[in-house]
PDB file of N, CA and C in Angstrom:
ATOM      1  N   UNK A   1       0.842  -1.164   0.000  1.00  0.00           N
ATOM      2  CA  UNK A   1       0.000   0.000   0.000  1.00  0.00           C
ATOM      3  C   UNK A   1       0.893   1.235   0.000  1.00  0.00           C
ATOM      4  N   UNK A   2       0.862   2.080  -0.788  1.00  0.00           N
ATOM      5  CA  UNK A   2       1.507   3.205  -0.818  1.00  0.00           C
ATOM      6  C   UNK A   2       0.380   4.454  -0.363  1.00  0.00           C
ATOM      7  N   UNK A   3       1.016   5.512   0.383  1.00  0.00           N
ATOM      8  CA  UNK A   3       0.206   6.687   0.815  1.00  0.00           C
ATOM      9  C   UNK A   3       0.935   7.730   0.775  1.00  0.00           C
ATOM     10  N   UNK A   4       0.240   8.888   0.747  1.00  0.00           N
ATOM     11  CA  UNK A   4       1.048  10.411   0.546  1.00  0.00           C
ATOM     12  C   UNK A   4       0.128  11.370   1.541  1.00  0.00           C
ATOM     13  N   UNK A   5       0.577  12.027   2.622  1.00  0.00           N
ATOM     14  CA  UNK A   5       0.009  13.264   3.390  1.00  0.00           C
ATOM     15  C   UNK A   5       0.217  14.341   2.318  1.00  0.00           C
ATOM     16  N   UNK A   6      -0.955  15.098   1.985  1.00  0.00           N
ATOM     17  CA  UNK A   6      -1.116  16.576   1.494  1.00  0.00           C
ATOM     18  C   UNK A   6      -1.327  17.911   2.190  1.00  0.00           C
ATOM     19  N   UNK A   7      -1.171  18.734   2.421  1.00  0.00           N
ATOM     20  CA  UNK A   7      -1.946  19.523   3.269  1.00  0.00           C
ATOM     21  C   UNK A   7      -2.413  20.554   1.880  1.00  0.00           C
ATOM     22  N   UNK A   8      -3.859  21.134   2.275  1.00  0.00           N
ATOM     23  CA  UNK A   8      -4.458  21.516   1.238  1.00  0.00           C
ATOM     24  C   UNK A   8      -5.516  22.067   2.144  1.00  0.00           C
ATOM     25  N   UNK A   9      -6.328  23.380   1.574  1.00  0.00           N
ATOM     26  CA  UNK A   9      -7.181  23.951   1.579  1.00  0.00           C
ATOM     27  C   UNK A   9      -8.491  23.344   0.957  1.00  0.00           C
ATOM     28  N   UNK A  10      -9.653  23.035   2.030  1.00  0.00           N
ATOM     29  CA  UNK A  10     -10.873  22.342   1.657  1.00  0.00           C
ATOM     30  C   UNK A  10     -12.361  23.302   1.546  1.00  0.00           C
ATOM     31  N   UNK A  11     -12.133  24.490   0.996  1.00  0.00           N
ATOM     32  CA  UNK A  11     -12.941  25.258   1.193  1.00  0.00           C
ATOM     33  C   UNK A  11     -13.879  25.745   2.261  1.00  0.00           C
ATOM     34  N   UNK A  12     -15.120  25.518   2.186  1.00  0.00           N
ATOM     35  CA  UNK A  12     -15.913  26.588   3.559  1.00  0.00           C
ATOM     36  C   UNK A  12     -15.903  25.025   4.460  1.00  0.00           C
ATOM     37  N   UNK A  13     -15.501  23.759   4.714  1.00  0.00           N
ATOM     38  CA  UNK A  13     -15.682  23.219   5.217  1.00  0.00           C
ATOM     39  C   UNK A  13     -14.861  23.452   6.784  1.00  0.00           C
ATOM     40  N   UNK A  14     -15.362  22.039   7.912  1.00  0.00           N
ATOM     41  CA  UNK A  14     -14.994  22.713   8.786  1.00  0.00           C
ATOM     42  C   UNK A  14     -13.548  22.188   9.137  1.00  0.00           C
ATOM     43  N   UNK A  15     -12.657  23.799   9.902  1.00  0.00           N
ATOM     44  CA  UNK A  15     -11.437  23.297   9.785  1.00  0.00           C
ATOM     45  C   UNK A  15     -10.925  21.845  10.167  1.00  0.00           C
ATOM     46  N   UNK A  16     -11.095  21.322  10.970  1.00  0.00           N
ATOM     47  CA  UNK A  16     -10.826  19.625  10.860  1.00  0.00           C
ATOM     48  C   UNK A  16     -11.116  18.826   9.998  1.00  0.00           C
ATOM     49  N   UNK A  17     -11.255  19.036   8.973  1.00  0.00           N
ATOM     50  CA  UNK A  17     -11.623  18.120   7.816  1.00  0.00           C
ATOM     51  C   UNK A  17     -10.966  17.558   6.907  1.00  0.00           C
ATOM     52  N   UNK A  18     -10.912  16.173   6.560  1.00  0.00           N
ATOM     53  CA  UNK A  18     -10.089  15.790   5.620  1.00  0.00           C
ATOM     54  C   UNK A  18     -10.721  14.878   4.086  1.00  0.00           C
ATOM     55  N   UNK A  19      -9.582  14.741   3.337  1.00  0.00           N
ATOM     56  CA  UNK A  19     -10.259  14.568   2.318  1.00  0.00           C
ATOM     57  C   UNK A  19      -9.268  13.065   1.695  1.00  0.00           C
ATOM     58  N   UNK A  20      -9.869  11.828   2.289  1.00  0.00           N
ATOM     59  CA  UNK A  20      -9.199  10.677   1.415  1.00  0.00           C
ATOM     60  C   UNK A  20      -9.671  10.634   0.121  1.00  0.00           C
ATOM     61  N   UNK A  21      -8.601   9.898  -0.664  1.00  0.00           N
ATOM     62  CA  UNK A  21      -8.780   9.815  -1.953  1.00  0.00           C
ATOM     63  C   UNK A  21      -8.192   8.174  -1.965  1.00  0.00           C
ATOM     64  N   UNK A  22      -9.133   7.214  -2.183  1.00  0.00           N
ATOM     65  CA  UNK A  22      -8.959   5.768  -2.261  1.00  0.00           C
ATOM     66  C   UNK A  22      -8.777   5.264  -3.494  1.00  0.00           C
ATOM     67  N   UNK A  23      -7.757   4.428  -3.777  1.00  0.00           N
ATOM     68  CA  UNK A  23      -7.462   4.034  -5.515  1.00  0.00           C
ATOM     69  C   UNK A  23      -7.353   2.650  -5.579  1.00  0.00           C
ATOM     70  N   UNK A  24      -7.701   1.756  -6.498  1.00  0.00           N
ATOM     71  CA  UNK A  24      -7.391   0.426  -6.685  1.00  0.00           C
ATOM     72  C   UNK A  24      -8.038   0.065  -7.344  1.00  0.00           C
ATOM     73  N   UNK A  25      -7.270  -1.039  -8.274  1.00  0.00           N
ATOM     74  CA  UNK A  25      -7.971  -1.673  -9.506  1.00  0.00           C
ATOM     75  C   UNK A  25      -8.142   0.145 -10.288  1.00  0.00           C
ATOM     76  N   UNK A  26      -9.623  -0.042 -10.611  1.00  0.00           N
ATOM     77  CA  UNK A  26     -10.110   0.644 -11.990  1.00  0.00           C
ATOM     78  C   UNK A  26     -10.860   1.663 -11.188  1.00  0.00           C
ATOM     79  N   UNK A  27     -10.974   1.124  -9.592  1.00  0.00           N
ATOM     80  CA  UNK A  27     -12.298   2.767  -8.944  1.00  0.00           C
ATOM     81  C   UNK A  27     -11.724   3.309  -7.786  1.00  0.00           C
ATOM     82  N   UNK A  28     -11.794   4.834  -7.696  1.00  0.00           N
ATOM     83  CA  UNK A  28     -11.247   5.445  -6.866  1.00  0.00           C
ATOM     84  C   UNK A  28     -12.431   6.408  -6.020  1.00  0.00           C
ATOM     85  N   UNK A  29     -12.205   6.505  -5.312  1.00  0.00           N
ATOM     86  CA  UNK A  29     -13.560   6.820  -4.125  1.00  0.00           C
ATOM     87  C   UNK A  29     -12.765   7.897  -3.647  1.00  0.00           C
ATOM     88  N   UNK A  30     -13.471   8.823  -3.332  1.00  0.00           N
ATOM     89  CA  UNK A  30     -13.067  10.202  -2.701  1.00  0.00           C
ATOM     90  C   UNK A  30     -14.473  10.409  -1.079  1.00  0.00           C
ATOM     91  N   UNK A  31     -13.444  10.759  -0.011  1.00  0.00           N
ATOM     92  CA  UNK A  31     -14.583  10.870   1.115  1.00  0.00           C
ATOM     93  C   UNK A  31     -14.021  11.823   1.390  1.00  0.00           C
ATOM     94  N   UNK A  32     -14.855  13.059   1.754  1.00  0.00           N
ATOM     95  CA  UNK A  32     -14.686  14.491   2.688  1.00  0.00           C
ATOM     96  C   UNK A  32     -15.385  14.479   4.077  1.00  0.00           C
ATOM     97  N   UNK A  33     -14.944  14.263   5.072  1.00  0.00           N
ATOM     98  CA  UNK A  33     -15.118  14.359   6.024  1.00  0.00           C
ATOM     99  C   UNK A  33     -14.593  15.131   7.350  1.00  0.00           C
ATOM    100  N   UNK A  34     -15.386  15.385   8.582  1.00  0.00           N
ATOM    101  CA  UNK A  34     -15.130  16.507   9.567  1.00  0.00           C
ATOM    102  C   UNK A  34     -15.110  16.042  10.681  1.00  0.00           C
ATOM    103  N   UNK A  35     -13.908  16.215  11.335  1.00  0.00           N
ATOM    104  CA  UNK A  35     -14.061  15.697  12.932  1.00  0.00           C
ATOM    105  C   UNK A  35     -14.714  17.203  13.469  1.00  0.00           C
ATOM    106  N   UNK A  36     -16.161  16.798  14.165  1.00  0.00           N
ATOM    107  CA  UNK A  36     -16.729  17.824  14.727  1.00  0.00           C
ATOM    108  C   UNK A  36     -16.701  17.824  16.233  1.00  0.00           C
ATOM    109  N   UNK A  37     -15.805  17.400  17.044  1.00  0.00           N
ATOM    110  CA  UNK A  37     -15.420  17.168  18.192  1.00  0.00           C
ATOM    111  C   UNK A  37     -16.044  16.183  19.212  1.00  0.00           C
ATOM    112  N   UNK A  38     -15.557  15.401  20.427  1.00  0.00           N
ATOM    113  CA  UNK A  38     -16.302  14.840  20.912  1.00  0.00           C
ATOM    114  C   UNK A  38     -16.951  13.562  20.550  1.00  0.00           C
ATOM    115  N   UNK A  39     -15.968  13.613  19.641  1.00  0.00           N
ATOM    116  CA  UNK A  39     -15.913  11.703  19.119  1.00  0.00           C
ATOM    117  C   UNK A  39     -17.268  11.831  17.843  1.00  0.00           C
ATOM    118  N   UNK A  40     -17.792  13.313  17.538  1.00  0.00           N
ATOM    119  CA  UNK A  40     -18.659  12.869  16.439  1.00  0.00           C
ATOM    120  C   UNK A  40     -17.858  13.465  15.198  1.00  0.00           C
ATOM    121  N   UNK A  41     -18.369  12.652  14.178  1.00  0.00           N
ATOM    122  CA  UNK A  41     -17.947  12.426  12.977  1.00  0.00           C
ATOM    123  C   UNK A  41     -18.449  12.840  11.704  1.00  0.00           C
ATOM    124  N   UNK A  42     -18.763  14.172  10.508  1.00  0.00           N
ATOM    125  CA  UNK A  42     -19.929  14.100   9.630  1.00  0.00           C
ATOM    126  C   UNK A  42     -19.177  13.856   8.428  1.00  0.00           C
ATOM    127  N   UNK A  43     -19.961  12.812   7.553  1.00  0.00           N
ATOM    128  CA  UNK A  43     -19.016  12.729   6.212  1.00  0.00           C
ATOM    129  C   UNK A  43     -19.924  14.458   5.453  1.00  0.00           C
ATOM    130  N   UNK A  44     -18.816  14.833   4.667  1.00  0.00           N
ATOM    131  CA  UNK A  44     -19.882  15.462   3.900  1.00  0.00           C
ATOM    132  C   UNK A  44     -19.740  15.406   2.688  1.00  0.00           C
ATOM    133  N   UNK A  45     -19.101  14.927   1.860  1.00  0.00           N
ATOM    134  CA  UNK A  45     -19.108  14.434   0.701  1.00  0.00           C
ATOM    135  C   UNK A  45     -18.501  12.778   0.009  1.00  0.00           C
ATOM    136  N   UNK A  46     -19.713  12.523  -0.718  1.00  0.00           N
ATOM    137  CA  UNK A  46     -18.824  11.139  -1.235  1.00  0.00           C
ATOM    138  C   UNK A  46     -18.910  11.544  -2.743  1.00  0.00           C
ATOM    139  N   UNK A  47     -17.415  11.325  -3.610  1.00  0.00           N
ATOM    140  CA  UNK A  47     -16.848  10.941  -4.779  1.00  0.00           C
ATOM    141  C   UNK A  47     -17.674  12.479  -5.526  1.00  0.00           C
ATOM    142  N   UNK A  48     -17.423  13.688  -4.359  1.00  0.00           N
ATOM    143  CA  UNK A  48     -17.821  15.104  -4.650  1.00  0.00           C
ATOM    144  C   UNK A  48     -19.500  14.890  -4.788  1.00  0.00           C
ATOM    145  N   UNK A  49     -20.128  14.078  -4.889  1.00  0.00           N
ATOM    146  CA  UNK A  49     -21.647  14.841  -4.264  1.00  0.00           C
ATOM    147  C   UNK A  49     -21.744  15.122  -2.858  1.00  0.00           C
ATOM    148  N   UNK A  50     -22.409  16.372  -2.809  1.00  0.00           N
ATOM    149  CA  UNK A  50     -22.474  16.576  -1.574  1.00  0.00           C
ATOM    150  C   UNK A  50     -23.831  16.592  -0.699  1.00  0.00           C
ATOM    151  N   UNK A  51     -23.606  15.755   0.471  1.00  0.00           N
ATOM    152  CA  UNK A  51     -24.297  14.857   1.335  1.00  0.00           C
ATOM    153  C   UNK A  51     -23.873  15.140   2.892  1.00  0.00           C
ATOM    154  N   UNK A  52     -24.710  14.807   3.890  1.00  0.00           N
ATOM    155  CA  UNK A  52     -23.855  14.470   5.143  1.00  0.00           C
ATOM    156  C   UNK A  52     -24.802  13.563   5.798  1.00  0.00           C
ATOM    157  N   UNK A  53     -23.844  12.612   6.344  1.00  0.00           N
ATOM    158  CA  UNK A  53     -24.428  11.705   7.214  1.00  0.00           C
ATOM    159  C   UNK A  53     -23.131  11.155   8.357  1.00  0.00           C
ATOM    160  N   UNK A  54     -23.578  10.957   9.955  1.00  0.00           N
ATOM    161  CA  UNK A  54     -23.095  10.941  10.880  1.00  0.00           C
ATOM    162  C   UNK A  54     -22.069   9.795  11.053  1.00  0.00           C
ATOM    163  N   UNK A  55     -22.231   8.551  10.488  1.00  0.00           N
ATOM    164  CA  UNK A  55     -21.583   6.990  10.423  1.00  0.00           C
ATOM    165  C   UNK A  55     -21.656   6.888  11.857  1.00  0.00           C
ATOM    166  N   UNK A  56     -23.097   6.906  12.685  1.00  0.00           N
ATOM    167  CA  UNK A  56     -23.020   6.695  13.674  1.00  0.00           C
ATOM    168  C   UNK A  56     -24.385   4.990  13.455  1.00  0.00           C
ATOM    169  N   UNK A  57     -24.500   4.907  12.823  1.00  0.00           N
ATOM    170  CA  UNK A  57     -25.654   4.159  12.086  1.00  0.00           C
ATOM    171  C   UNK A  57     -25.166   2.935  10.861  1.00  0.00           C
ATOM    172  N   UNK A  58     -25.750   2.216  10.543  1.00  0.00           N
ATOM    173  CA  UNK A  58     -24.991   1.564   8.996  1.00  0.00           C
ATOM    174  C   UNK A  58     -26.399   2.599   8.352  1.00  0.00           C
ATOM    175  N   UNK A  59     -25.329   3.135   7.114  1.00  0.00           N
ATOM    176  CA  UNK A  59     -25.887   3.323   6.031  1.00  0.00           C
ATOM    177  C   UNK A  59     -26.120   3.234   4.567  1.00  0.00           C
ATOM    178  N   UNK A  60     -27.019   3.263   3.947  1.00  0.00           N
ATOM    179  CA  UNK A  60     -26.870   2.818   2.300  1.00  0.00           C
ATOM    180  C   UNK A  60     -26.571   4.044   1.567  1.00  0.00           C
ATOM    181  N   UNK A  61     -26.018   3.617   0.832  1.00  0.00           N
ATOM    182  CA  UNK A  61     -25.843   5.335  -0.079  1.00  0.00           C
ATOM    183  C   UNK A  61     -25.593   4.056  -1.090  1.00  0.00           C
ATOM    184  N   UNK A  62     -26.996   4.594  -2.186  1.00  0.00           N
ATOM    185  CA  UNK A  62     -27.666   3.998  -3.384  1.00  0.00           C
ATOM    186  C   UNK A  62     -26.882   4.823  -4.552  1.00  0.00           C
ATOM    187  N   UNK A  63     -26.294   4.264  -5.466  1.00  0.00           N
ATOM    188  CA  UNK A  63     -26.150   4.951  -6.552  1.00  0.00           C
ATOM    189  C   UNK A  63     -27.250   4.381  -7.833  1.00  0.00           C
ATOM    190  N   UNK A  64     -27.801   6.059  -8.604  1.00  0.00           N
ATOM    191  CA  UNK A  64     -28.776   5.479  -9.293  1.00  0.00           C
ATOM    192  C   UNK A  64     -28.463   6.583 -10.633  1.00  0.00           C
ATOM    193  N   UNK A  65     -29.424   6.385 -11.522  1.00  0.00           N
ATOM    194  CA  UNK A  65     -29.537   6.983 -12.675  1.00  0.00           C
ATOM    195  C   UNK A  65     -30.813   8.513 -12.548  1.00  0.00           C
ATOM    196  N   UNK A  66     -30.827   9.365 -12.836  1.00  0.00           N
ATOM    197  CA  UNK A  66     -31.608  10.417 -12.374  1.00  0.00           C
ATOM    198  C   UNK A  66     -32.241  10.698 -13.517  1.00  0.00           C
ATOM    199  N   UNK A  67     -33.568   9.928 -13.635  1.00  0.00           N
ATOM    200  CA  UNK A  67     -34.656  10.187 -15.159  1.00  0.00           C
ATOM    201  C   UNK A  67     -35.446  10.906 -14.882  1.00  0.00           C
ATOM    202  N   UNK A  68     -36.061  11.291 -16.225  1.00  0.00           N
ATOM    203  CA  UNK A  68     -37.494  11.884 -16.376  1.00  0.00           C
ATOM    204  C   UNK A  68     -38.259  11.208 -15.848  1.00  0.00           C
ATOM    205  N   UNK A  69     -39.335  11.863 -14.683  1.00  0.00           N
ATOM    206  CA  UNK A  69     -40.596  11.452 -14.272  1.00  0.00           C
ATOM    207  C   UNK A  69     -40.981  12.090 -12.877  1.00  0.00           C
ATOM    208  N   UNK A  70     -40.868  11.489 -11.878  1.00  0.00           N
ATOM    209  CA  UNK A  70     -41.090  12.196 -10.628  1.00  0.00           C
ATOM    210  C   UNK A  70     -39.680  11.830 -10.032  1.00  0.00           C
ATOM    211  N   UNK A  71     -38.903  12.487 -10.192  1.00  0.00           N
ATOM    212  CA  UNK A  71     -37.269  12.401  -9.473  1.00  0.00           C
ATOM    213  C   UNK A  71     -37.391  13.500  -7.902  1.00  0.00           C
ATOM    214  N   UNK A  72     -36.488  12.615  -7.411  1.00  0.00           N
ATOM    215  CA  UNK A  72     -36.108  12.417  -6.289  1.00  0.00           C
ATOM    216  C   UNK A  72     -34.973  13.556  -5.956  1.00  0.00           C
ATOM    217  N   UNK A  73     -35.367  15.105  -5.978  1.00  0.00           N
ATOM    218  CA  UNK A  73     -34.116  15.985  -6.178  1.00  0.00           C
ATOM    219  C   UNK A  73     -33.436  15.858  -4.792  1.00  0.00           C
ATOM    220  N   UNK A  74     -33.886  15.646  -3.570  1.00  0.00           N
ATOM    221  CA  UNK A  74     -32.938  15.963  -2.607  1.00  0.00           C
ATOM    222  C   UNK A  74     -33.959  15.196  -1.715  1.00  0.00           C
ATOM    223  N   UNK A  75     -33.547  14.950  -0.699  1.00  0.00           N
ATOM    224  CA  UNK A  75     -34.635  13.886  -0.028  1.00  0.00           C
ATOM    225  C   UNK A  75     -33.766  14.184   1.745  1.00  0.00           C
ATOM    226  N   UNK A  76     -34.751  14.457   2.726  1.00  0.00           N
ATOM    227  CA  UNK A  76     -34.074  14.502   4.013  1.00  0.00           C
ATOM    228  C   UNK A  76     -35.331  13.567   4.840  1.00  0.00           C
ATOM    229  N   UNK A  77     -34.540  12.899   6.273  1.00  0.00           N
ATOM    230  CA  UNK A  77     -35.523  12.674   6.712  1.00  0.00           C
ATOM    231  C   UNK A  77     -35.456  12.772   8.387  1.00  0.00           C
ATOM    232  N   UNK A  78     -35.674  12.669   9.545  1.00  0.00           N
ATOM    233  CA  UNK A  78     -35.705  13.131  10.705  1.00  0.00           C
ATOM    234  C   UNK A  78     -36.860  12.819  11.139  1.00  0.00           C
ATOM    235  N   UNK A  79     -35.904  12.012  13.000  1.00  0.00           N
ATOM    236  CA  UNK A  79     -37.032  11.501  13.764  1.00  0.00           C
ATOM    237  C   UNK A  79     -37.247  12.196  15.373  1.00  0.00           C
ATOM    238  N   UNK A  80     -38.064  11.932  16.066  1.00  0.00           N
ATOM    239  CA  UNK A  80     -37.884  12.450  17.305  1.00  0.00           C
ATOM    240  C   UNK A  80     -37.362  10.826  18.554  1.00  0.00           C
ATOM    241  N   UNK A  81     -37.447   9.680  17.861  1.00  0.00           N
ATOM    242  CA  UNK A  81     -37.060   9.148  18.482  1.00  0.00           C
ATOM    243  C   UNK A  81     -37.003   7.820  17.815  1.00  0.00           C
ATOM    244  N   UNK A  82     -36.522   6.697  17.953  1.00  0.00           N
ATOM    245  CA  UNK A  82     -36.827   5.257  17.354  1.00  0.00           C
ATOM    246  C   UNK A  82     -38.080   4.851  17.759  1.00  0.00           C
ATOM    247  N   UNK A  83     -39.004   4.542  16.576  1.00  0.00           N
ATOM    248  CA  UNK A  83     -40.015   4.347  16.546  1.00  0.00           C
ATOM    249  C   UNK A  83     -41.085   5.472  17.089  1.00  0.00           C
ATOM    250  N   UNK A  84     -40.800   6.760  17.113  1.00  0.00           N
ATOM    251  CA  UNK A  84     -41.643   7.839  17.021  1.00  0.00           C
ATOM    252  C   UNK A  84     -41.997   8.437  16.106  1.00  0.00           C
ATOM    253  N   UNK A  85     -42.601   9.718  16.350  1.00  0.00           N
ATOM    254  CA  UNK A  85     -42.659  10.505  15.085  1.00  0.00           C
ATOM    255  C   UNK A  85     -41.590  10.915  14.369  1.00  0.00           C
ATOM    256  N   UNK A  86     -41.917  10.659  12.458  1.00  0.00           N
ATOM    257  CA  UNK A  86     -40.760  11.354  12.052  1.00  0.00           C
ATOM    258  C   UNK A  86     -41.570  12.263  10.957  1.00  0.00           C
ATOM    259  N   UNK A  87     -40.302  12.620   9.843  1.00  0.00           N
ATOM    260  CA  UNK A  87     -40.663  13.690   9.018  1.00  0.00           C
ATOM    261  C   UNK A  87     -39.423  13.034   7.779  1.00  0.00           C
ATOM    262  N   UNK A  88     -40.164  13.198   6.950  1.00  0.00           N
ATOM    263  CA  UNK A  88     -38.958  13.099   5.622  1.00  0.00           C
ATOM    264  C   UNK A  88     -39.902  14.052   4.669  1.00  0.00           C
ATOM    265  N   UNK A  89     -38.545  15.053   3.979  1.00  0.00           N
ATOM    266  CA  UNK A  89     -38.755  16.139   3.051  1.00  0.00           C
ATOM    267  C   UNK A  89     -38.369  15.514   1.771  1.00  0.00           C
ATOM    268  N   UNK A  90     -38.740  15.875   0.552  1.00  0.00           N
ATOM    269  CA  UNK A  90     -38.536  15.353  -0.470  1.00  0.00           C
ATOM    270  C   UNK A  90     -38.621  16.745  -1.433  1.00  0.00           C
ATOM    271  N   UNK A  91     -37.640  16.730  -2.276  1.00  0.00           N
ATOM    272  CA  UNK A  91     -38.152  18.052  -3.237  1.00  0.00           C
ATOM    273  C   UNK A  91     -37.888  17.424  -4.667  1.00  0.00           C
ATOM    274  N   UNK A  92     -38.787  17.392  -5.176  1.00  0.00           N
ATOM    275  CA  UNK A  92     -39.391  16.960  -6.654  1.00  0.00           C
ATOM    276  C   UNK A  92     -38.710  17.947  -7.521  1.00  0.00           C
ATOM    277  N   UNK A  93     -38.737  17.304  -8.942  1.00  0.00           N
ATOM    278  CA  UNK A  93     -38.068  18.217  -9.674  1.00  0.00           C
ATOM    279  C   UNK A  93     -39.813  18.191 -10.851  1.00  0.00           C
ATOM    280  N   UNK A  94     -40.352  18.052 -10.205  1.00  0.00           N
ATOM    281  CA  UNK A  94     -41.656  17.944 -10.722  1.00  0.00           C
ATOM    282  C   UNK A  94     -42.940  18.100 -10.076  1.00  0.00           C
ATOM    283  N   UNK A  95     -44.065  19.099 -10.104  1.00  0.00           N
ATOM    284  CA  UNK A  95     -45.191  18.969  -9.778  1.00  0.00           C
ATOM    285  C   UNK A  95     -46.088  17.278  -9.801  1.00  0.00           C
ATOM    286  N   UNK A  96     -46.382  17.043  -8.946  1.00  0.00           N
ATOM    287  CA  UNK A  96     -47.495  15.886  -9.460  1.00  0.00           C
ATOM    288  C   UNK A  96     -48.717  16.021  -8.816  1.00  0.00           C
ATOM    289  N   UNK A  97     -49.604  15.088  -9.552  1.00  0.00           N
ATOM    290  CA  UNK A  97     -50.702  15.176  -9.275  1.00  0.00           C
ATOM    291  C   UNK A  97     -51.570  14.447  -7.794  1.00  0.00           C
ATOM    292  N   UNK A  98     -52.664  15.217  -7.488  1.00  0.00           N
ATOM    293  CA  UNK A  98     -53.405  14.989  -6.429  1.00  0.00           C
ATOM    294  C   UNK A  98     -53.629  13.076  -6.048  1.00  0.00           C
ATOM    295  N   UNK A  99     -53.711  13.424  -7.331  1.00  0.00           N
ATOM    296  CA  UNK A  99     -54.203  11.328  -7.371  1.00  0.00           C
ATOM    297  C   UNK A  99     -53.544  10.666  -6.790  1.00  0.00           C
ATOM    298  N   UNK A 100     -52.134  11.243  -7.292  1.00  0.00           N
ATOM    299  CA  UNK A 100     -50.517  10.498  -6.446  1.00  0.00           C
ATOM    300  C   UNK A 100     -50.437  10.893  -5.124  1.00  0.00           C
ATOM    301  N   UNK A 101     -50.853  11.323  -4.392  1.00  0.00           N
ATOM    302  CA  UNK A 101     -50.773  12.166  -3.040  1.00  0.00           C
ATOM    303  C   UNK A 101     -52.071  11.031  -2.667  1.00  0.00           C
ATOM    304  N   UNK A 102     -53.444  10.944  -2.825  1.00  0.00           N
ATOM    305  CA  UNK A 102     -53.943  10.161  -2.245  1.00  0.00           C
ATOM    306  C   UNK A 102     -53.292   8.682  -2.899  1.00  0.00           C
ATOM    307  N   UNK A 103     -53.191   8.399  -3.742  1.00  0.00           N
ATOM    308  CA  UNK A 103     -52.775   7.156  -3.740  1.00  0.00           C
ATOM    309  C   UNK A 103     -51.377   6.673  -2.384  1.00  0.00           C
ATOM    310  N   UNK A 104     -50.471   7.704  -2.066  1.00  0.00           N
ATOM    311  CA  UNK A 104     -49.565   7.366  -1.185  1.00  0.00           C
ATOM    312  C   UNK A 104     -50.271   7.413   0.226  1.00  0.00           C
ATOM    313  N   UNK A 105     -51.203   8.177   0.374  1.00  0.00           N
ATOM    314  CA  UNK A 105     -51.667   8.409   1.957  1.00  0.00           C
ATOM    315  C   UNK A 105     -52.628   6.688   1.756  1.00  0.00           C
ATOM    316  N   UNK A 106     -53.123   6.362   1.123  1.00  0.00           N
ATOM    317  CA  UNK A 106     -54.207   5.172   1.058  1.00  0.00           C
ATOM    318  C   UNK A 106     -53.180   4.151   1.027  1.00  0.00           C
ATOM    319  N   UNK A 107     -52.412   3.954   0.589  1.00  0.00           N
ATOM    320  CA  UNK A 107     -51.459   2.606   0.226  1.00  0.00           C
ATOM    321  C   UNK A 107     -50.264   2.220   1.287  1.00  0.00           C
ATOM    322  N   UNK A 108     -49.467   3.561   2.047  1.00  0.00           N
ATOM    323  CA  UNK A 108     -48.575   3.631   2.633  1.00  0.00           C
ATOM    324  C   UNK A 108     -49.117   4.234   4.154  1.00  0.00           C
ATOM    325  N   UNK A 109     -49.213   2.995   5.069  1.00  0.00           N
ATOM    326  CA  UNK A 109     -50.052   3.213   6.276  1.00  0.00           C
ATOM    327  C   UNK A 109     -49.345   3.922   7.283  1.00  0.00           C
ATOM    328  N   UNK A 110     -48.042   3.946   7.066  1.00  0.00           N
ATOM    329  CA  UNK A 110     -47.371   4.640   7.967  1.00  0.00           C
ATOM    330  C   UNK A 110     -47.461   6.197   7.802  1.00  0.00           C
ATOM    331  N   UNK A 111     -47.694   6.562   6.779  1.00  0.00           N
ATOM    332  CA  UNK A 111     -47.809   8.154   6.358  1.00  0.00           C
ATOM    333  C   UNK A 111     -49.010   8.759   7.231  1.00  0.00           C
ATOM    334  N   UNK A 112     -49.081   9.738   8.142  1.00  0.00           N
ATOM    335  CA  UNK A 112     -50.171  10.852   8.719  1.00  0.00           C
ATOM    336  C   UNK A 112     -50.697  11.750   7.543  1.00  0.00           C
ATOM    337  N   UNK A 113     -49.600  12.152   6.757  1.00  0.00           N
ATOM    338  CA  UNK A 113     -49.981  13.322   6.039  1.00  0.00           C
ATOM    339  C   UNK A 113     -49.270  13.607   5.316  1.00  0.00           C
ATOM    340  N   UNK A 114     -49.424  14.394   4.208  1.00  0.00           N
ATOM    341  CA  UNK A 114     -48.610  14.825   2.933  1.00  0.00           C
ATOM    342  C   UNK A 114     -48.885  15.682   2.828  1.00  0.00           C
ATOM    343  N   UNK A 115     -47.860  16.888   2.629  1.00  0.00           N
ATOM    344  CA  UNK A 115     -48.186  18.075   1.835  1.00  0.00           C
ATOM    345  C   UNK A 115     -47.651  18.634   1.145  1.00  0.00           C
ATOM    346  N   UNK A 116     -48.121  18.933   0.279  1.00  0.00           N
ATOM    347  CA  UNK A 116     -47.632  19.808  -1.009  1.00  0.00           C
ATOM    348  C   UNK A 116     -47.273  21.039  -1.057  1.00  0.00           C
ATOM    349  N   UNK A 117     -46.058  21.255  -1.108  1.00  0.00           N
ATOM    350  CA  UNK A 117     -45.947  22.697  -1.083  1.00  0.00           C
ATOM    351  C   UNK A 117     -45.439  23.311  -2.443  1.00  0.00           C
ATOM    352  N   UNK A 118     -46.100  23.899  -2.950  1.00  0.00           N
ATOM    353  CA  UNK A 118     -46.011  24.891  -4.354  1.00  0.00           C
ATOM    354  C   UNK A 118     -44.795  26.054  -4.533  1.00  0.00           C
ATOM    355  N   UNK A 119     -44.079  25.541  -5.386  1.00  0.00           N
ATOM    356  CA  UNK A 119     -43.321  26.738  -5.550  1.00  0.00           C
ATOM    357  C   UNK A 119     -44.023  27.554  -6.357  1.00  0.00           C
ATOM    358  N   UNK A 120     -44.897  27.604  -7.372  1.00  0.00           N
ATOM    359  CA  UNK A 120     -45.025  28.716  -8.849  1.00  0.00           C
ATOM    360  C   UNK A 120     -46.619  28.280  -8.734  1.00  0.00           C
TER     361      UNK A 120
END
C-alpha cells in the first residue's frame, strides 16, 4: 500500500476536515469528512456529491440513474425518536398530481400526512 500526506485547503468546510482519496484496480472513491469534536464524525461528501451523514448508524448510499418522471431531487428525513414521530422532506423536480398524493396516503399506512408545497 503506498500513501502520501497533502496539506491543502478544503474550502468553507470545517477546519478539521479531511479529504481521502482511495485508488485500486479501476475505482477510486473520494470521502470528505469533519471531525466535529467529541468523538462525532460528519461525512460530507462522497466521490464530490455533496451529502452528510453521521456513520453513527450503517448506512446505504444507493447509486442510481436520475430520469425523467417524478425524481427524487434531494430527499431529508428526521425523527424524534426510534419508533416515534418522524418527518422526511422530499423536493421533486416535478409537480405531481393529487391522485398520487392520495394514492400514497391510502397505500402507505405509515404516512399521517402529505403536503404539497407549491413553488409557482
Amino acid at each position: 500500500m503506498q500513501y502520501e500526506f497533502t496539506k491543502r485547503v478544503l474550502g468553507s468546510y470545517h477546519p478539521n476536515s479531511v479529504l481521502v482519496e482511495l485508488t485500486g484496480g479501476a475505482r477510486t472513491v473520494k470521502v470528505l469528512a469533519s471531525s466535529l469534536g467529541g468523538g462525532k464524525v460528519e461525512v460530507q461528501e462522497l466521490d464530490e456529491y455533496p451529502f452528510k451523514f453521521s456513520g453513527e448508524r450503517p448506512t446505504l448510499v444507493i447509486r442510481h440513474s436520475d430520469q425523467k418522471g417524478i425524481n427524487i431531487a434531494r430527499m431529508a428525513n428526521e425523527r424524534s425518536k426510534i419508533n416515534g414521530a418522524a418527518i422526511t422532506v422530499c423536493e421533486i423536480d416535478n409537480i405531481i398530481e393529487d391522485t398520487l398524493i392520495s394514492l400514497l396516503k391510502r397505500e402507505i399506512s405509515i404516512i399521517d400526512e402529505i403536503v404539497l408545497v407549491q413553488t409557482k
